[in-house]
PDB file of N, CA and C in Angstrom:
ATOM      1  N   UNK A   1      92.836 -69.459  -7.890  1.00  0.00           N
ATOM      2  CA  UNK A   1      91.834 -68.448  -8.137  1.00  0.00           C
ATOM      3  C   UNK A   1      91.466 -67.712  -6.854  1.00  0.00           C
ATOM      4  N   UNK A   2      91.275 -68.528  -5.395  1.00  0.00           N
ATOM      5  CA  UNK A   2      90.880 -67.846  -4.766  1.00  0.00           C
ATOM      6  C   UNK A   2      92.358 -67.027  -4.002  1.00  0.00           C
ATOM      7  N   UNK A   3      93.382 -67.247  -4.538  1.00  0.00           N
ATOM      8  CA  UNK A   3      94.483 -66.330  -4.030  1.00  0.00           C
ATOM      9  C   UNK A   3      94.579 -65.056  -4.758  1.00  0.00           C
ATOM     10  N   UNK A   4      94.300 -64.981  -5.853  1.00  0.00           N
ATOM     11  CA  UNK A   4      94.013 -64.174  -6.603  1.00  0.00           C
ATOM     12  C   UNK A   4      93.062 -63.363  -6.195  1.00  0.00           C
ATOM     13  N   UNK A   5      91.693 -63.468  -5.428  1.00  0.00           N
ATOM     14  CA  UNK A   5      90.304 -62.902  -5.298  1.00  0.00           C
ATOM     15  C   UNK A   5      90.648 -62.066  -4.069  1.00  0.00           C
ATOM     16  N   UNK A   6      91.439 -62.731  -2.855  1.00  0.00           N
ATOM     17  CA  UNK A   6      91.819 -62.388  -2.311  1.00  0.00           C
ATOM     18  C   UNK A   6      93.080 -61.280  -2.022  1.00  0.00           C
ATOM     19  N   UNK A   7      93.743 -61.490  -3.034  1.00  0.00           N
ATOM     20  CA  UNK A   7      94.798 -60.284  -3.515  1.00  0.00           C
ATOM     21  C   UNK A   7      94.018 -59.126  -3.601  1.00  0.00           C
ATOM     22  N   UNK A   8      93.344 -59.333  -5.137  1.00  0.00           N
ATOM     23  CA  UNK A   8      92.110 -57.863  -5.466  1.00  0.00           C
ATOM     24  C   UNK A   8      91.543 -57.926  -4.180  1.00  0.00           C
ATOM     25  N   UNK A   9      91.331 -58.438  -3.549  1.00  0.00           N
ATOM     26  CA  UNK A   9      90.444 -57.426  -2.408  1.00  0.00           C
ATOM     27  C   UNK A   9      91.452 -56.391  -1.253  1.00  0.00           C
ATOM     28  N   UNK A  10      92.459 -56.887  -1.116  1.00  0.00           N
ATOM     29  CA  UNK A  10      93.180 -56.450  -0.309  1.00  0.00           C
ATOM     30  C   UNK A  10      94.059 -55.113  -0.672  1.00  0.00           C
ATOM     31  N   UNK A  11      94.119 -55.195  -2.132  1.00  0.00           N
ATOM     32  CA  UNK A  11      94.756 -54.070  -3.022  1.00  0.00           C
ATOM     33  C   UNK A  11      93.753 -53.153  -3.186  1.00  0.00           C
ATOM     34  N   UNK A  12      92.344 -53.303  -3.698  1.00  0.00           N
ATOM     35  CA  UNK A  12      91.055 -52.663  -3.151  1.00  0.00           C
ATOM     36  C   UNK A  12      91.128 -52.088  -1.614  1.00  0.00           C
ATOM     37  N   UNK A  13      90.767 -52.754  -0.695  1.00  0.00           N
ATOM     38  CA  UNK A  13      91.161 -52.069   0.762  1.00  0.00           C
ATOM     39  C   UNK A  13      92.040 -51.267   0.869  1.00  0.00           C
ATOM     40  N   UNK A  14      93.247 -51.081   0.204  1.00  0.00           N
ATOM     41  CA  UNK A  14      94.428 -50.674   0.441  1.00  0.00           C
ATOM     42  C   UNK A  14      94.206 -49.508  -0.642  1.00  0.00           C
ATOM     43  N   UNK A  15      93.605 -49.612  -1.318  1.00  0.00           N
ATOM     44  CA  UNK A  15      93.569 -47.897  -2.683  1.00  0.00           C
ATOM     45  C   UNK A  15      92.315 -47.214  -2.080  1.00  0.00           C
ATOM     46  N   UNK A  16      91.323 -47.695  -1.258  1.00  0.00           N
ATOM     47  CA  UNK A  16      90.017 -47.104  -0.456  1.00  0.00           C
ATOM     48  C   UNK A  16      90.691 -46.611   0.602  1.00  0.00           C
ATOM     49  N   UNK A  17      91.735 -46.818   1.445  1.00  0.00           N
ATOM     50  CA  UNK A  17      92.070 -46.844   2.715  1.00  0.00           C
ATOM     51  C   UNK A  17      92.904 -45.182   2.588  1.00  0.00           C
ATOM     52  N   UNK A  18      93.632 -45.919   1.480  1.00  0.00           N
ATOM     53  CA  UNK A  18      94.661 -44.917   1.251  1.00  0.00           C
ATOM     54  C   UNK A  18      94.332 -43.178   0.813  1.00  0.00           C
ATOM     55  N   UNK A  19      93.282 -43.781   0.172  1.00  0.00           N
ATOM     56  CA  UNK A  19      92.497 -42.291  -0.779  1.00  0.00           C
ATOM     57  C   UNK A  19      91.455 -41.599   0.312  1.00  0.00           C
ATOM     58  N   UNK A  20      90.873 -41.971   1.477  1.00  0.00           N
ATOM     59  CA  UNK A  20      90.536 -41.596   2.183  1.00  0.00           C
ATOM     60  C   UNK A  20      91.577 -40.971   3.194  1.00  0.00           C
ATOM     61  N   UNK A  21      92.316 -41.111   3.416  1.00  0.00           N
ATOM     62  CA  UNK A  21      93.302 -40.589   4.712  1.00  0.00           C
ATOM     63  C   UNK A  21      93.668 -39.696   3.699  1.00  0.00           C
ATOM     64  N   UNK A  22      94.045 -39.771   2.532  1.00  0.00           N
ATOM     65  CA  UNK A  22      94.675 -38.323   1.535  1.00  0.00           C
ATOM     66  C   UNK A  22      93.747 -37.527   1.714  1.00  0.00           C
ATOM     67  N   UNK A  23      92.546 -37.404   1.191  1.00  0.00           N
ATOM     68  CA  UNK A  23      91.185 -36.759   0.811  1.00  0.00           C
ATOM     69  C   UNK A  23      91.251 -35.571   2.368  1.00  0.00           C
ATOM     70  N   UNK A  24      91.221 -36.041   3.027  1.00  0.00           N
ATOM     71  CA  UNK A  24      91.403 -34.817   4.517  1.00  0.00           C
ATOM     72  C   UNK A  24      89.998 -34.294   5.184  1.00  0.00           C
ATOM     73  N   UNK A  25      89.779 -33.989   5.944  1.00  0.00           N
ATOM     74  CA  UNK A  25      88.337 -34.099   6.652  1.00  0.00           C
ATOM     75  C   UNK A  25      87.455 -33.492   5.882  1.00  0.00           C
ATOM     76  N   UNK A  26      86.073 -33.848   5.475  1.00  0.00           N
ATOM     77  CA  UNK A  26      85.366 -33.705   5.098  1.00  0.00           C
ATOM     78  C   UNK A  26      84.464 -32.597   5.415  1.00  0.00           C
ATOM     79  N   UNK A  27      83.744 -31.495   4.616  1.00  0.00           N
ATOM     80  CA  UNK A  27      83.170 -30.623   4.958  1.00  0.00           C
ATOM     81  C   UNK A  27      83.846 -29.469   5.470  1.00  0.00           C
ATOM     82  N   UNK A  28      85.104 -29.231   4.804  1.00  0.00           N
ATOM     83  CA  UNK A  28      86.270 -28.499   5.575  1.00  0.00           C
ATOM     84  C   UNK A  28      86.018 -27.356   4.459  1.00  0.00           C
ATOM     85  N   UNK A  29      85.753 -25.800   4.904  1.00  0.00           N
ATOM     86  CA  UNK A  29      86.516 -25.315   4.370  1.00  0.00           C
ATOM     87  C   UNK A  29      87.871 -24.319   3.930  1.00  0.00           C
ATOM     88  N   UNK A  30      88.199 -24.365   2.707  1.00  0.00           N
ATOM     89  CA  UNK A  30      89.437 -23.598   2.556  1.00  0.00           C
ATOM     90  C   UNK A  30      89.077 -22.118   2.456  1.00  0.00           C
ATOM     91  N   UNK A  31      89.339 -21.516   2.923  1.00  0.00           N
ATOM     92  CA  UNK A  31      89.553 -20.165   3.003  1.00  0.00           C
ATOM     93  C   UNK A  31      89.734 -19.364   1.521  1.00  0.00           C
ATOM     94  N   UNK A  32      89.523 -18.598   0.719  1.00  0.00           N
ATOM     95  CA  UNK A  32      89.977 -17.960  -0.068  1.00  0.00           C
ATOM     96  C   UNK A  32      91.348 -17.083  -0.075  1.00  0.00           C
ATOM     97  N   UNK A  33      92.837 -17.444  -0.488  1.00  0.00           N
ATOM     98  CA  UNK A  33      93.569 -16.398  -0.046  1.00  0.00           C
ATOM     99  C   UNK A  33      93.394 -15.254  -0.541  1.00  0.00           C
ATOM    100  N   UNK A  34      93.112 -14.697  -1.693  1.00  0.00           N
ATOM    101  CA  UNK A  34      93.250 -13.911  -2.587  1.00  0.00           C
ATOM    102  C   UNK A  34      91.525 -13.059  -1.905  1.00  0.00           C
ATOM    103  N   UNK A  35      90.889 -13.558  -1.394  1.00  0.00           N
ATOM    104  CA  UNK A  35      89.914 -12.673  -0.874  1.00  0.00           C
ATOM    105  C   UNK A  35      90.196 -12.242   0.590  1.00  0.00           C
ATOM    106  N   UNK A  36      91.323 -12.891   1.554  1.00  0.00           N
ATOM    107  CA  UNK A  36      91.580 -12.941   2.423  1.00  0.00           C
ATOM    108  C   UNK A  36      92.573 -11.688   2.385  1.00  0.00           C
ATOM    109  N   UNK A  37      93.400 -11.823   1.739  1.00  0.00           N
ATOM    110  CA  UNK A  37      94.512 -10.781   0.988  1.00  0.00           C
ATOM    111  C   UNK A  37      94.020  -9.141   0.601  1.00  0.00           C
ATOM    112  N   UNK A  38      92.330  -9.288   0.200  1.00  0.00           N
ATOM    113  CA  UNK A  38      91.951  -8.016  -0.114  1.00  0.00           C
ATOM    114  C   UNK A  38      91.598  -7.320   1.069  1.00  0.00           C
ATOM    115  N   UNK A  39      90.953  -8.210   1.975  1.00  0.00           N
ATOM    116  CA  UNK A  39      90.089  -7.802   3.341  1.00  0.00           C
ATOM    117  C   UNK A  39      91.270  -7.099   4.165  1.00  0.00           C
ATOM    118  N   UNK A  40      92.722  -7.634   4.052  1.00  0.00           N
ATOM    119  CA  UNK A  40      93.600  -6.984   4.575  1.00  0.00           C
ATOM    120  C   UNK A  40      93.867  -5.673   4.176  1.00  0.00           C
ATOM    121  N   UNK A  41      94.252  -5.311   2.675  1.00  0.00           N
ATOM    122  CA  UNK A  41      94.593  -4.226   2.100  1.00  0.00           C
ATOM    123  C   UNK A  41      93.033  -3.172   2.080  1.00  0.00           C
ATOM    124  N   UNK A  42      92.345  -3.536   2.048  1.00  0.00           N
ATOM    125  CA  UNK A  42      91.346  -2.972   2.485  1.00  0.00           C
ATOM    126  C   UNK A  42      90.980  -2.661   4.038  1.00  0.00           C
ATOM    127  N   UNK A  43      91.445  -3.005   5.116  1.00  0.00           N
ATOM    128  CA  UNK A  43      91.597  -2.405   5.930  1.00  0.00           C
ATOM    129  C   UNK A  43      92.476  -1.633   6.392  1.00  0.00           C
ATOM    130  N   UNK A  44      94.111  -2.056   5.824  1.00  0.00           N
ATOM    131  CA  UNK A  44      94.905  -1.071   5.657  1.00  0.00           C
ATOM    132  C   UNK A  44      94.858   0.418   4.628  1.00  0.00           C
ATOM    133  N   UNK A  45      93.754   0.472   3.582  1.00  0.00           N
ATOM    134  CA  UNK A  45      93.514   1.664   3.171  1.00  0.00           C
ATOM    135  C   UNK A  45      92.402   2.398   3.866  1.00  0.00           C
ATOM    136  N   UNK A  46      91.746   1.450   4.580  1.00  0.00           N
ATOM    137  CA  UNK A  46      90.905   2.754   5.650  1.00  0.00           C
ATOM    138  C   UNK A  46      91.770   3.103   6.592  1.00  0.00           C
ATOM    139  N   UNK A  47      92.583   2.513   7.225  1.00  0.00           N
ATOM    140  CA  UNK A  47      93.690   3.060   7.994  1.00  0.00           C
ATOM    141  C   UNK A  47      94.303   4.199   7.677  1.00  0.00           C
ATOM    142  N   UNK A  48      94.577   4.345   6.218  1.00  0.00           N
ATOM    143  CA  UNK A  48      95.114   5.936   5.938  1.00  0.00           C
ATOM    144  C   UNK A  48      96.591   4.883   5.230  1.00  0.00           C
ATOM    145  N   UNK A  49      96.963   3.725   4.707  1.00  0.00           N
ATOM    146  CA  UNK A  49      98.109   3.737   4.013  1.00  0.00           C
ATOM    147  C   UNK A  49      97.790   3.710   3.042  1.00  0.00           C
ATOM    148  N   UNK A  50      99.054   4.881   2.565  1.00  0.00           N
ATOM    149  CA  UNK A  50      98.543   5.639   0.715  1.00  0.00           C
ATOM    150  C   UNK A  50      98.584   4.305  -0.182  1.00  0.00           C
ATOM    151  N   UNK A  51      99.599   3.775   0.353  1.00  0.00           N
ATOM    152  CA  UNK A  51      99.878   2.260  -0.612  1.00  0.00           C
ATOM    153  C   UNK A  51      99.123   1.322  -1.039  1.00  0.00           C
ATOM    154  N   UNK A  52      98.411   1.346   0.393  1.00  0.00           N
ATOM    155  CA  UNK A  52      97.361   0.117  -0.339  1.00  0.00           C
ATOM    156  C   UNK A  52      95.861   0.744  -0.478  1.00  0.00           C
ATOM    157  N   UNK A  53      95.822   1.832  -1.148  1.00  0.00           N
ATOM    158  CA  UNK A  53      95.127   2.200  -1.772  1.00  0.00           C
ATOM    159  C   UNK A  53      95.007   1.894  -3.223  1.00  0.00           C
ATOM    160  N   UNK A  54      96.098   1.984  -3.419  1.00  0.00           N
ATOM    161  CA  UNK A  54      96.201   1.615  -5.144  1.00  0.00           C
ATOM    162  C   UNK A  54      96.190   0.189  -5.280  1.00  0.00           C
ATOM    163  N   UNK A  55      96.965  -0.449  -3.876  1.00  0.00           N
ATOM    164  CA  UNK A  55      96.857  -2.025  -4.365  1.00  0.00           C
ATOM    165  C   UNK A  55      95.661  -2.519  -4.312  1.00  0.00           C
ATOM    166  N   UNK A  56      95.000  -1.445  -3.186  1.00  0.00           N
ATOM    167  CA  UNK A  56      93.399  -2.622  -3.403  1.00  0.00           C
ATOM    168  C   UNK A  56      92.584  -2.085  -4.730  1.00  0.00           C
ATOM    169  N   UNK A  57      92.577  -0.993  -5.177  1.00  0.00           N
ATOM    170  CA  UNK A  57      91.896  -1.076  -6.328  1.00  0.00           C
ATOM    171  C   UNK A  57      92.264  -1.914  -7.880  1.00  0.00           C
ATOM    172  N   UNK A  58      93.831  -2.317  -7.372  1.00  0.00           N
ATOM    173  CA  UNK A  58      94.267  -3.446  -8.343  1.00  0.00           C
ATOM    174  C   UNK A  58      94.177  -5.140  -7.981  1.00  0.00           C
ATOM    175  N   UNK A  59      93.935  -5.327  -6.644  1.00  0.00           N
ATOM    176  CA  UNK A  59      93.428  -6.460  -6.196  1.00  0.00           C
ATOM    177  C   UNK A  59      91.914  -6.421  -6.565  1.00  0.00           C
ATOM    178  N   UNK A  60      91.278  -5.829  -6.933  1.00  0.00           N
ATOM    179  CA  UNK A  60      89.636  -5.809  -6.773  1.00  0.00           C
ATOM    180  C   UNK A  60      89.504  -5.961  -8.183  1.00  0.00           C
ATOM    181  N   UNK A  61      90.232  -5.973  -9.136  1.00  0.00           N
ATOM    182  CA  UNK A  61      90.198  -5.965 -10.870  1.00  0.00           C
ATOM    183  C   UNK A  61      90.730  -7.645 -10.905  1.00  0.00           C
ATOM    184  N   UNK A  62      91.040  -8.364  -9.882  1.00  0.00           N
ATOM    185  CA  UNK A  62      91.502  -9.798  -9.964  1.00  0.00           C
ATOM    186  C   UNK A  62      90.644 -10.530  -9.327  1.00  0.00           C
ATOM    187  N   UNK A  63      89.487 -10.038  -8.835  1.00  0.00           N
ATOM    188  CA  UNK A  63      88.534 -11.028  -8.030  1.00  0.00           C
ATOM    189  C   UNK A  63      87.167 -11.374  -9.182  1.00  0.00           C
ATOM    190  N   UNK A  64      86.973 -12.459  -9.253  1.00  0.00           N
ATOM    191  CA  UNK A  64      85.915 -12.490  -9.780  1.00  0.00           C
ATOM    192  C   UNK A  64      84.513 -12.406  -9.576  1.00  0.00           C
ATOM    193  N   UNK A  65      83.149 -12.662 -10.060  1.00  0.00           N
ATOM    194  CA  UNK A  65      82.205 -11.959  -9.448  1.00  0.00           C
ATOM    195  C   UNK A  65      82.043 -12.624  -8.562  1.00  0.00           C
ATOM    196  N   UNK A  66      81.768 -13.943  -8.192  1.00  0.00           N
ATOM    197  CA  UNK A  66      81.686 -14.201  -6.840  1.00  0.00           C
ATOM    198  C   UNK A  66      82.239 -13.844  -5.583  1.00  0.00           C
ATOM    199  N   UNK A  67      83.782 -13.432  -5.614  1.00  0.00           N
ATOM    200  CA  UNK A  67      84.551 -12.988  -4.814  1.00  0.00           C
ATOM    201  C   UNK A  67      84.309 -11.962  -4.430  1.00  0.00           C
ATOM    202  N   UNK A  68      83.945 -11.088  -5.547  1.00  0.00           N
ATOM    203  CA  UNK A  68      83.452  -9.650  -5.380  1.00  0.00           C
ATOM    204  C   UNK A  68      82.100  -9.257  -4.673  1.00  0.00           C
ATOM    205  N   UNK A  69      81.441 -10.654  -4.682  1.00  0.00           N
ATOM    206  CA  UNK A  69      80.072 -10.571  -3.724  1.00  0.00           C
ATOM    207  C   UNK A  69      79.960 -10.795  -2.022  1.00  0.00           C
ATOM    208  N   UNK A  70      81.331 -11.563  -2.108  1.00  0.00           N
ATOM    209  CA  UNK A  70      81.348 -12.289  -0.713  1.00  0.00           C
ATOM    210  C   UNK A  70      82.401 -10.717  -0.009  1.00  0.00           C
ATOM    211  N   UNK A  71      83.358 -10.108  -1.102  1.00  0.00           N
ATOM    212  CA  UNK A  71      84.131  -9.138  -0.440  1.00  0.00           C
ATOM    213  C   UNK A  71      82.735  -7.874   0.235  1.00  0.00           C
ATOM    214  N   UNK A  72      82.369  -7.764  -0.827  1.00  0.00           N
ATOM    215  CA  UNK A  72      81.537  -6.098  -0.290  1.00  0.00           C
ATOM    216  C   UNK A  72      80.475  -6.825   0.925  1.00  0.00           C
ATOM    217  N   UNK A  73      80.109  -8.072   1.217  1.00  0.00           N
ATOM    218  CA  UNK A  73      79.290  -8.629   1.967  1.00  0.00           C
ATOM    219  C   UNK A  73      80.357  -8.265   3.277  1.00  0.00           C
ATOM    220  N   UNK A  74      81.216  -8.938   3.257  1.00  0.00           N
ATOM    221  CA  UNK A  74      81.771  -9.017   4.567  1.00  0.00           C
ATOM    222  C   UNK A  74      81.930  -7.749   4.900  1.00  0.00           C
ATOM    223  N   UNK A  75      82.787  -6.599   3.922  1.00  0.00           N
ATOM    224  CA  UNK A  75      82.654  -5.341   4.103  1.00  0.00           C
ATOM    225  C   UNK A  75      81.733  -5.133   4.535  1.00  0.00           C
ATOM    226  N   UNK A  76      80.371  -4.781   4.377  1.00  0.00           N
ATOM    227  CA  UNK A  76      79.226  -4.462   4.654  1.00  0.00           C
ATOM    228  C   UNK A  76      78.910  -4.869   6.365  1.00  0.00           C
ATOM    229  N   UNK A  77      78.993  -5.941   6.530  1.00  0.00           N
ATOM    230  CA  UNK A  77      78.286  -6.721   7.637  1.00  0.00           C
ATOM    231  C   UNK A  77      79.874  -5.705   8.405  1.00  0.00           C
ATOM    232  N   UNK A  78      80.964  -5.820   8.610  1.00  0.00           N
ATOM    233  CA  UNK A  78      81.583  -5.606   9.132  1.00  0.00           C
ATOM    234  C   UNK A  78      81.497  -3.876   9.727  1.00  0.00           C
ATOM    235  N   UNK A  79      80.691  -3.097   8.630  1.00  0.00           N
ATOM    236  CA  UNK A  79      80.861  -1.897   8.910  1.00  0.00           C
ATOM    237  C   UNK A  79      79.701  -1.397   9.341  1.00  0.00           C
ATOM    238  N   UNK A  80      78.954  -2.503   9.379  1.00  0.00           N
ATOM    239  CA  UNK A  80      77.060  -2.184  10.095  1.00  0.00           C
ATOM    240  C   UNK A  80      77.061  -2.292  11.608  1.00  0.00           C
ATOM    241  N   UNK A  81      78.145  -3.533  11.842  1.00  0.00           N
ATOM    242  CA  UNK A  81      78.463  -4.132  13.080  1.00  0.00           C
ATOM    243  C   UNK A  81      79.419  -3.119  13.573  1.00  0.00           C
ATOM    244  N   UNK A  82      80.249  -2.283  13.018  1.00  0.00           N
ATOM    245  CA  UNK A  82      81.184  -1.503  13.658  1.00  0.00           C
ATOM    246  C   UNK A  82      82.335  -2.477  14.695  1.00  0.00           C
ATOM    247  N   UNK A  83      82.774  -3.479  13.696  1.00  0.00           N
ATOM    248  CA  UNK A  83      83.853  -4.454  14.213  1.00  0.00           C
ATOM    249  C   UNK A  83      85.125  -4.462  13.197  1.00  0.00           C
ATOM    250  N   UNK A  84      85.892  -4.468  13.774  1.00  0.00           N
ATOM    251  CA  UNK A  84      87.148  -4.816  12.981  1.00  0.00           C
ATOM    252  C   UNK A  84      87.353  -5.589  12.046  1.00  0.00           C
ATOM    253  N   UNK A  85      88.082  -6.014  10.852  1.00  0.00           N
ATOM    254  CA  UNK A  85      88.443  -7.422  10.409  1.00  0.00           C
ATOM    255  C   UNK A  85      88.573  -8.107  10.814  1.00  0.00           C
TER     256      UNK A  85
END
């Protein structure tokens, strides 16, 4: 019995151990690509390319509302500040 108790614990240690080193640092975050992706084409249509003019008004029909809050934010702050992307 107690080889047994001792097994489960060690197979325990070993599925805690393991799922933590997967899991990856904590408080991290991921970036949005697809909002990251617009901020680009959106600076390339203030640039003057005809192209991504049309793509960003078809990237901006794929963001949802949150995305769409954090895009015109950064826009905003970016163009108050008179800084680049």
């Amino acid at each position: 019995m107690s080889i047994f108790k001792s097994l489960s614990l060690v197979a325990v240690i070993c599925v805690f151990s393991i799922s933590s080193v997967l899991a990856g640092p904590a408080n991290k975050i991921h970036p949005d690509k697809l909002v990251n992706a617009y901020l680009v084409v959106e600076k390339l249509s203030s640039d003057g390319n005809v192209n991504a003019v049309g793509n960003k008004k078809t990237m901006y029909s794929f963001l949802n509302e949150d995305q769409k809050k954090l895009v015109n934010k950064i826009i905003t702050l970016n163009k108050s500040n008179g800084s680049n992307l």
